[in-house]
Structures are given as structure tokens and as C-alpha cells.
Protein backbone atom coordinates (compact mmCIF):
# COMPACT_ATOMS: atom_id res chain seq x y z
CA UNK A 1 -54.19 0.35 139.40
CA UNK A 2 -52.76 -2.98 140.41
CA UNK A 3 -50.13 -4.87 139.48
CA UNK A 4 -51.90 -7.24 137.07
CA UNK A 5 -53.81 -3.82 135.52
CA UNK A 6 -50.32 -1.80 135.29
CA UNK A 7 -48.58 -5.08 133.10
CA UNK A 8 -52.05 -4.85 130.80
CA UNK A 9 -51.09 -1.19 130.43
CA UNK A 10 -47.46 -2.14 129.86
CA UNK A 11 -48.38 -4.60 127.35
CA UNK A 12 -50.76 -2.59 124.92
CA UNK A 13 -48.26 0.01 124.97
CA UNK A 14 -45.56 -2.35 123.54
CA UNK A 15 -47.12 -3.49 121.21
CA UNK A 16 -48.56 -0.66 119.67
CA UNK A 17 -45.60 1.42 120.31
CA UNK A 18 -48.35 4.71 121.44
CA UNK A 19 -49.56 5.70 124.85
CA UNK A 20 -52.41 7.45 122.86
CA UNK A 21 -53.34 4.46 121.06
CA UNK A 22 -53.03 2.03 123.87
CA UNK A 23 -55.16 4.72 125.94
CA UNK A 24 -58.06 4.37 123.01
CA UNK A 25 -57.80 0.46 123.76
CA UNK A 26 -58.33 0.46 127.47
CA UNK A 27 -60.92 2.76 127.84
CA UNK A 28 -58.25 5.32 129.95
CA UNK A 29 -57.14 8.63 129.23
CA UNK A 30 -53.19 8.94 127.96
CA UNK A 31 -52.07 10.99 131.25
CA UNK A 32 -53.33 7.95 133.02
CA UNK A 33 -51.56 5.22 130.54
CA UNK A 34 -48.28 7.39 130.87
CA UNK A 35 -48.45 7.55 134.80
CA UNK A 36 -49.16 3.81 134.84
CA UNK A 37 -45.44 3.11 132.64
CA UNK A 38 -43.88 5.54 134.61
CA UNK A 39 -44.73 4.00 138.10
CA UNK A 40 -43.82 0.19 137.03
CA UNK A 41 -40.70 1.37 135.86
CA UNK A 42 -39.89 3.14 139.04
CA UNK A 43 -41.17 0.18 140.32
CA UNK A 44 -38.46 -2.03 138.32
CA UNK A 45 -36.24 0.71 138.54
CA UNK A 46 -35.33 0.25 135.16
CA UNK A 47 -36.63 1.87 131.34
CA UNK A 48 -39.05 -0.08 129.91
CA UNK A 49 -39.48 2.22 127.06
CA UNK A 50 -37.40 4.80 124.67
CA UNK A 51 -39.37 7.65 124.09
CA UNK A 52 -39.20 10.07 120.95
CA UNK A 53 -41.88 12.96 120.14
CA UNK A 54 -42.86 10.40 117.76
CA UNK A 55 -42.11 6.95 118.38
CA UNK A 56 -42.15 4.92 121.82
CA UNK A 57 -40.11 1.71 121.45
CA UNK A 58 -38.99 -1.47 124.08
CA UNK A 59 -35.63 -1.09 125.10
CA UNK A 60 -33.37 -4.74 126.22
CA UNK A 61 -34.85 -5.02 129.20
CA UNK A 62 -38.35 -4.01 127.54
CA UNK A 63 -38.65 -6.94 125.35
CA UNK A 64 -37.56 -9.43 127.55
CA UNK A 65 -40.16 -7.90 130.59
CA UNK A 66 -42.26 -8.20 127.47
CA UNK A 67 -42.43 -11.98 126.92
CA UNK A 68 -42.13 -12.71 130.59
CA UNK A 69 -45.57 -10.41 131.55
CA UNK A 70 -47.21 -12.19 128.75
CA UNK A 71 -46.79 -15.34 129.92
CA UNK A 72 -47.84 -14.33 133.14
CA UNK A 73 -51.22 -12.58 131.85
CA UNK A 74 -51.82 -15.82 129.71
CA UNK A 75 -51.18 -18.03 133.21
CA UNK A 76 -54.02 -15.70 135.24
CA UNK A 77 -56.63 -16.26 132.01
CA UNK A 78 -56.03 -20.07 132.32
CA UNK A 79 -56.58 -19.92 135.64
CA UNK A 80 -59.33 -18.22 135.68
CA UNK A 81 -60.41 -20.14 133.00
CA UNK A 82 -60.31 -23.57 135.31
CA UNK A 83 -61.79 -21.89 138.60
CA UNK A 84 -64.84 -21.54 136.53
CA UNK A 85 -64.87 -25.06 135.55
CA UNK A 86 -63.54 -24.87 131.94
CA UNK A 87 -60.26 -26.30 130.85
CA UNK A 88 -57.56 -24.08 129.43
CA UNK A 89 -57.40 -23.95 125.66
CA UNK A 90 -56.24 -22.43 122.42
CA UNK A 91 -57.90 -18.90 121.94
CA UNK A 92 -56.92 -15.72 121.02
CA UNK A 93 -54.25 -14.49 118.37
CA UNK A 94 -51.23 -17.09 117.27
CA UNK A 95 -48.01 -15.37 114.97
CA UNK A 96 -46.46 -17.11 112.92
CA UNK A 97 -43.41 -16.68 110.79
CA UNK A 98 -41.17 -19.11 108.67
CA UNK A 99 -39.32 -18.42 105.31
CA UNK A 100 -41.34 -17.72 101.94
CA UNK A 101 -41.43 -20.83 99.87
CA UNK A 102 -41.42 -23.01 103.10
CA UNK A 103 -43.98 -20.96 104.48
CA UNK A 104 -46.23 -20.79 100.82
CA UNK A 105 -45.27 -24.53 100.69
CA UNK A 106 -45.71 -26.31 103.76
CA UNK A 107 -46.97 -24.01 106.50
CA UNK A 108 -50.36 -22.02 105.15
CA UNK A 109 -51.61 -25.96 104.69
CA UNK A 110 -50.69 -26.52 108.68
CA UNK A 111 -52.77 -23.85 109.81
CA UNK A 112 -55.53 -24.06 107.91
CA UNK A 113 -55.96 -27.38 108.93
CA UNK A 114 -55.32 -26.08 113.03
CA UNK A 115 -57.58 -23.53 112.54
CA UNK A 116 -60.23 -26.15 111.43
CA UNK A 117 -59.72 -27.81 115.22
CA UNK A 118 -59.42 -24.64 117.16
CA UNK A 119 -61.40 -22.46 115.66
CA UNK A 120 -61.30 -19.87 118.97
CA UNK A 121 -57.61 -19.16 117.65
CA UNK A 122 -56.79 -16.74 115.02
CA UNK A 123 -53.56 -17.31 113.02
CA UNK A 124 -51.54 -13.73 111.73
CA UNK A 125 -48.51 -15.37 109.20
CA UNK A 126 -46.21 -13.53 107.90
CA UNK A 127 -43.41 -14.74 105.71
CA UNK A 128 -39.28 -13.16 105.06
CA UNK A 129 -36.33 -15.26 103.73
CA UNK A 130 -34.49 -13.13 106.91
CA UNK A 131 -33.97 -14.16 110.99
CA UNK A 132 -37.00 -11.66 112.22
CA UNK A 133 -36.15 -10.87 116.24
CA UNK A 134 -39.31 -12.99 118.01
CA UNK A 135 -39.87 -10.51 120.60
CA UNK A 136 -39.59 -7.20 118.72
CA UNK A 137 -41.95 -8.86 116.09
CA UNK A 138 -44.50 -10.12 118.30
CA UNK A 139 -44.27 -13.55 116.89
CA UNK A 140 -45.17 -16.72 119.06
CA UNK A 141 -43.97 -19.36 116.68
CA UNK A 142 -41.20 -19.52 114.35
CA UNK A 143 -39.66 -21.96 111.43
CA UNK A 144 -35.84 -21.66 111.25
CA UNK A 145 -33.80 -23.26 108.56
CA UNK A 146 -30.36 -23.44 109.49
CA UNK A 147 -28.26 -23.73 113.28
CA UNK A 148 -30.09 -21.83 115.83
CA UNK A 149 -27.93 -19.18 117.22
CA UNK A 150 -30.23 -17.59 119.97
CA UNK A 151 -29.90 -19.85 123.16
CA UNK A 152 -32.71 -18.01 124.36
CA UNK A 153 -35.20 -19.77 122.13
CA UNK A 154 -36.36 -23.20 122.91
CA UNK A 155 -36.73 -25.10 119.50
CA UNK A 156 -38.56 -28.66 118.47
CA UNK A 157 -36.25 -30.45 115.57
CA UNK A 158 -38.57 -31.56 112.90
CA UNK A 159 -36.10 -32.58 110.07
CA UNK A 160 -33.67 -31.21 107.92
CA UNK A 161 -33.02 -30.20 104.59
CA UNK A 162 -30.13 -30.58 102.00
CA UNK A 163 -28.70 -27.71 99.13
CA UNK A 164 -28.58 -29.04 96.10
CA UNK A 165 -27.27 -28.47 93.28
CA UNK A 166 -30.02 -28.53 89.63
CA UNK A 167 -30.68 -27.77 86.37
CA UNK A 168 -33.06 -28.31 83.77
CA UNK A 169 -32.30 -32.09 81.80
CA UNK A 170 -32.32 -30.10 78.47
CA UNK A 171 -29.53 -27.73 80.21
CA UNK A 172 -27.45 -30.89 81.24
CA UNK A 173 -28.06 -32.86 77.55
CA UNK A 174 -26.58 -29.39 75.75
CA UNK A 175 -23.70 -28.39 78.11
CA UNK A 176 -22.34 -31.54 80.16
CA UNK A 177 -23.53 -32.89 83.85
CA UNK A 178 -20.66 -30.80 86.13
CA UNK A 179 -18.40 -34.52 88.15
CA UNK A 180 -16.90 -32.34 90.61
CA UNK A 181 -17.42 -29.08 91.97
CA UNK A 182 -14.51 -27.22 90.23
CA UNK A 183 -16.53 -28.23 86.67
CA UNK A 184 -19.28 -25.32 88.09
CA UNK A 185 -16.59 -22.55 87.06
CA UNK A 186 -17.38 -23.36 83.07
CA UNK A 187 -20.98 -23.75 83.35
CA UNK A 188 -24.03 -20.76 83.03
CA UNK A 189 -24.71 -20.43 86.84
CA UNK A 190 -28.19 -18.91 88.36
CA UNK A 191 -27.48 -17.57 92.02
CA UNK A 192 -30.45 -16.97 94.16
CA UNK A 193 -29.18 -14.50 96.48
CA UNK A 194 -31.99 -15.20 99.07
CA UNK A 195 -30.12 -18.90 99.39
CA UNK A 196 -26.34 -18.18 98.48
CA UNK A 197 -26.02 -14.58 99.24
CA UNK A 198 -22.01 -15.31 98.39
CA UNK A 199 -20.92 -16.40 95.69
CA UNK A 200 -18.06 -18.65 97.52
CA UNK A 201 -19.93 -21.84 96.71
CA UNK A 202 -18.31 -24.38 99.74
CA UNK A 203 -18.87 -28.63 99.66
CA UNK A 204 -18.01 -31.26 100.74
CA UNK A 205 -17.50 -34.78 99.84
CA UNK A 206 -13.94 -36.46 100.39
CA UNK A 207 -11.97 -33.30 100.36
CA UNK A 208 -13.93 -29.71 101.48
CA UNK A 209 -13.88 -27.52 98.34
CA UNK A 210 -14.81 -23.80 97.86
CA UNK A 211 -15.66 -22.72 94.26
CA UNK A 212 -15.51 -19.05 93.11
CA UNK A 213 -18.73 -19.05 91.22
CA UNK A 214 -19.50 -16.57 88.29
CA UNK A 215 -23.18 -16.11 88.03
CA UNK A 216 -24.86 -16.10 84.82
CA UNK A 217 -27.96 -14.93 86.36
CA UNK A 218 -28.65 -13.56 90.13
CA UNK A 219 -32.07 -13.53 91.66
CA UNK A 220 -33.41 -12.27 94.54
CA UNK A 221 -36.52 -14.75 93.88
CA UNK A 222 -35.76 -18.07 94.72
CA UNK A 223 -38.94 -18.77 92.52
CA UNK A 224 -37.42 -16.86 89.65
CA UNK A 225 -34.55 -19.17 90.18
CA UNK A 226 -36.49 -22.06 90.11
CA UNK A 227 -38.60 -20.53 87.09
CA UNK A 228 -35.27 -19.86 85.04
CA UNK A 229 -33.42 -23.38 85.65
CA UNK A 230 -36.41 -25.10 85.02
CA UNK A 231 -36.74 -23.19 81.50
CA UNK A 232 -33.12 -24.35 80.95
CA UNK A 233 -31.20 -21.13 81.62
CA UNK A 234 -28.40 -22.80 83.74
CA UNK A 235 -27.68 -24.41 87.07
CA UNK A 236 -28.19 -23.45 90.46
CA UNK A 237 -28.30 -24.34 94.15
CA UNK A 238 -31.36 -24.42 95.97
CA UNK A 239 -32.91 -26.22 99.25
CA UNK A 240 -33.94 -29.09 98.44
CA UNK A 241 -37.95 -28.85 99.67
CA UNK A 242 -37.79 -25.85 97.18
CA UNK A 243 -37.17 -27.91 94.12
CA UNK A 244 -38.68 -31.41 95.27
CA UNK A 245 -41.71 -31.28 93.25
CA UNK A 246 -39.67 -30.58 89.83
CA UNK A 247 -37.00 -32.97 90.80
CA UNK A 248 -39.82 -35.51 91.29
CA UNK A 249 -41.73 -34.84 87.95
CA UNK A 250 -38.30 -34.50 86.10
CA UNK A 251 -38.13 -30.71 85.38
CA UNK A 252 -35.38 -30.65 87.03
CA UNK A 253 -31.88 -33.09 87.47
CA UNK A 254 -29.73 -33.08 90.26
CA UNK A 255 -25.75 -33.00 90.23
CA UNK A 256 -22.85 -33.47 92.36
CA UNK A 257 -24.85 -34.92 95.22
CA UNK A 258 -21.81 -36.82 97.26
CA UNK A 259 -20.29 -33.21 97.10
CA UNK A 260 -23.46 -31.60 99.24
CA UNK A 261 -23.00 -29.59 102.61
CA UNK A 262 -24.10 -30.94 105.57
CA UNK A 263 -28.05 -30.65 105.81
CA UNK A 264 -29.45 -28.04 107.89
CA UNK A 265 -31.59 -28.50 110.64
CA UNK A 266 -35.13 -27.21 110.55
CA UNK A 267 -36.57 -26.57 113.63
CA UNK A 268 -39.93 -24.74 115.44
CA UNK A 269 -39.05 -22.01 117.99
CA UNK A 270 -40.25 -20.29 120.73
CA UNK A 271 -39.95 -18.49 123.76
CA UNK A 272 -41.74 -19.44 126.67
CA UNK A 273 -40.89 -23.50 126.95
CA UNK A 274 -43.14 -25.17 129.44
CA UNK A 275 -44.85 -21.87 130.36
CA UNK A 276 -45.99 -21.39 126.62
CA UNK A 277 -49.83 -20.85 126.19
CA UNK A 278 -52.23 -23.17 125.62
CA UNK A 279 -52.46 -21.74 121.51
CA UNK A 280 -48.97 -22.41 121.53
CA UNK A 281 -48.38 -25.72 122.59
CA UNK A 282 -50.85 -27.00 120.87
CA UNK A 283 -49.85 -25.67 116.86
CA UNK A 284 -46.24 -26.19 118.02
CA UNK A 285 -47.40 -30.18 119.07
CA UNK A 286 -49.22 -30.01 115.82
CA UNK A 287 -46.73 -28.79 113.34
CA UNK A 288 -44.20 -30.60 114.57
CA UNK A 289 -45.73 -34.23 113.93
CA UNK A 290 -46.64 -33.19 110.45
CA UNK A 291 -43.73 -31.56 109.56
CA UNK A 292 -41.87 -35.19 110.54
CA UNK A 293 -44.46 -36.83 108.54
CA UNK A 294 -43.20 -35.08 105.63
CA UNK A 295 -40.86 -36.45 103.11
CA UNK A 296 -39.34 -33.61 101.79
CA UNK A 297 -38.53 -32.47 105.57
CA UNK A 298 -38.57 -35.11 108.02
CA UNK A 299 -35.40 -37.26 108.93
């Protein structure tokens, strides 16, 4: 095999963690698949792979040869692509990943509409209220609320978002709107854990405060959360695209908004920068201008 042939081995291995399987792919025998591995990584002289009886998983220096022979796989297909006199475009398979409401919200209606315009592309979403790691998870794309912590990542800033504090106007009209944070202590609080895993509630405002809170009501739903303060069962703090549509049609009232954190950046991620395929460029070019467009986001 060549080079080019050994990194297509390499690749279908990794990504479905079985020589055997990988072997059924290619159209080669599993002796053949495993000799392959074996010789690139003498080649690298470095693992590629840690291998059990029953599982075969990227080590470091695995996933990070693992993004970099990708890009150079997708860079040959281009290529070939424009010796033949076509110009380089979205196809194949796009991941996708970005928190559950934002995702259910705001980023199912993005890529329906891409997949309208490229229709060679094929879109697998999948949705956690967690940091997922990019390369162990196959994803190309990515929607992070919050500061980016992997430098590795290059990331498009599309807007930010605030936490905010709500409740239901019939909850406010019975038990009092809260002036300042400390007020939060004698009030029925609901504490979606997927938002404020802590219950260390920290503001700011003239003076930076951290309240103790004592939840009336924990959820590991942030839609149960919005489905209980909305029904008037207390107050809680949410993002702010998660509650803008009941804040706008008055099912729910906000409170102690000069006291909010700072906002929190939302960006798109990915790994390969300027060497990112053509199906990646282009949703990542797409999303981003829409996501700016959008009030509840954009800055």
C-alpha cells in the first residue's frame, strides 16, 4: 500500500474503533488492515492505537494524527476534484454538535436550510448540555457557550448571551420582585442543574455578590425549569435565548438585571482553520451570519 492508502486504512480504523470492521469497509482482509497500522506506526515511530481483546481506541498522538490525515485526504479529493475541471465543494458527511435547547432552538433551523443549498452534504447533529472532545467525537463543527478553553480550536464569535434571572408575573404579584441579590435567600428557588450546577449563585452589579441559594426545586431539564417557573412555581436563572420567547409574550418577568454576570461568548469551533474542508467552511460561513442576525444571540 502507499502512503495515501495506509492513512485511508488508518482513518476507518479510528473511527470505527475495529480492524474487523474497517476490513469489511475496504474490501481487505483484517491481517492486511492490522499490518497496514502496524507499518505507519513504525513508520511514525509512535502508537497510534491502544489495543484491548475488545476495544481499539486513538491514543494523544492518535487523535491529533487523526484530524491532521483528514485534512490531508479532504485536500487530495479537492484536488482531484479541480484537475478534472470541477470546483471543490461541500459533499460528504458534516457533525455537528451544540447544547440542547440552543441546538432544538436555533441550530436544526440552520441546517435544514444548508442542506436545502448543498444538498451533496449530509448533516449528523447531535446535541449534550456537556464540552464533548471534537476529535474523539468525530465532530467537525461545534457551538460553545461560554470562554473557550482549548487553544487548539479555532472559533468564529457570533454573539453572546446573558443569565438571567425569571419567574412567572403571578409568582412575582404573590411573593415580592427580589431588589438585590441577597432578597433570593427568602424566595422558592428552581435550580436547573444543567445551567447552575452550584448552587453559589455569583453577580455582579456595583459590588460582586455570591448568594448561597436554597433550591425549592432542582432540575436536570432546563425545559422542566422553564415549564415549572412559567407555571409559577418560583424563580430561577436561565440563559437568556432559553427564556426569550416567554419573556417576550409575558410568561415570564425578569429581575435583578443590573446585578447580571458578564455575558458569555458564543462562538463556532473547529479544528482545521484555513485548511478546513470545503463542507466546513461553508456551514461555518453560513451559521455564523445568521447566528449574528439573530436577536436573541447576536451583539
Amino acid at each position: 500500500m502507499d502512503k495515501l492508502e495506509t492513512m485511508q486504512v488508518f482513518v476507518e480504523v479510528a473511527e470505527r474503533e475495529s480492524f474487523v470492521e474497517a476490513s469489511k469497509k475496504l474490501g481487505l482482509s483484517a491481517p492486511a488492515v492490522t499490518r497496514s497500522v502496524a507499518r505507519l506506526e513504525q513508520s511514525l515511530g509512535t502508537r497510534l492505537f491502544n489495543r484491548t481483546t475488545r476495544h481499539v481506541r486513538l491514543t494523544d498522538a492518535g487523535r491529533h494524527y487523526l484530524c491532521d490525515v483528514k485534512c490531508i485526504l479532504e485536500s487530495v479529493e479537492q484536488a482531484e476534484a479541480a484537475v478534472t475541471g470541477s470546483f471543490a465543494k461541500p459533499i460528504g458527511e458534516l457533525s455537528i454538535t451544540a447544547p440542547v435547547l440552543f441546538g432544538q432552538k436555533y441550530i436544526v433551523p440552520l441546517i435544514t436550510q444548508y442542506l436545502d443549498l448543498y444538498p451533496e452534504v449530509s448533516v449528523n447533529a447531535v446535541f449534550y448540555d456537556r464540552i464533548v472532545n471534537m476529535v474523539e467525537d468525530n465532530l467537525d463543527v461545534a457551538i460553545r457557550i461560554g470562554n473557550l478553553q482549548d487553544s487548539s480550536l479555532y472559533a468564529t464569535r457570533v454573539g453572546s448571551i446573558r443569565r438571567v434571572i425569571c419567574a412567572a408575573p403571578e409568582y412575582f404579584a404573590e411573593y415580592g420582585v427580589p431588589q438585590t441579590p441577597s432578597d433570593l435567600v427568602e424566595h422558592k428557588i428552581i435550580q436547573p442543574t444543567a445551567v447552575e450546577t452550584s448552587n453559589q449563585w455569583k453577580f455582579s452589579g456595583e459590588k460582586s455578590e455570591v448568594v448561597k441559594i436554597k433550591p425549592h426545586l432542582r432540575c436536570n431539564q432546563n425545559c422542566a425549569a422553564i415549564q415549572a417557573a412559567t407555571g409559577g412555581a418560583g424563580i430561577t436563572r436561565l440563559l437568556s435565548y432559553q427564556v426569550a420567547k416567554d419573556v417576550a409574550n409575558g410568561a415570564l418577568q425578569l429581575a435583578l438585571e443590573e446585578y447580571e454576570p458578564d455575558p458569555l461568548p458564543v462562538h463556532i469551533v473547529y479544528m482545521e482553520g484555513r485548511r478546513a474542508s470545503a463542507k466546513v467552511r461553508s456551514f461555518v460561513d453560513f451559521a455564523a451570519k445568521r447566528l449574528r442576525d439573530n436577536p436573541f444571540i447576536g451583539e
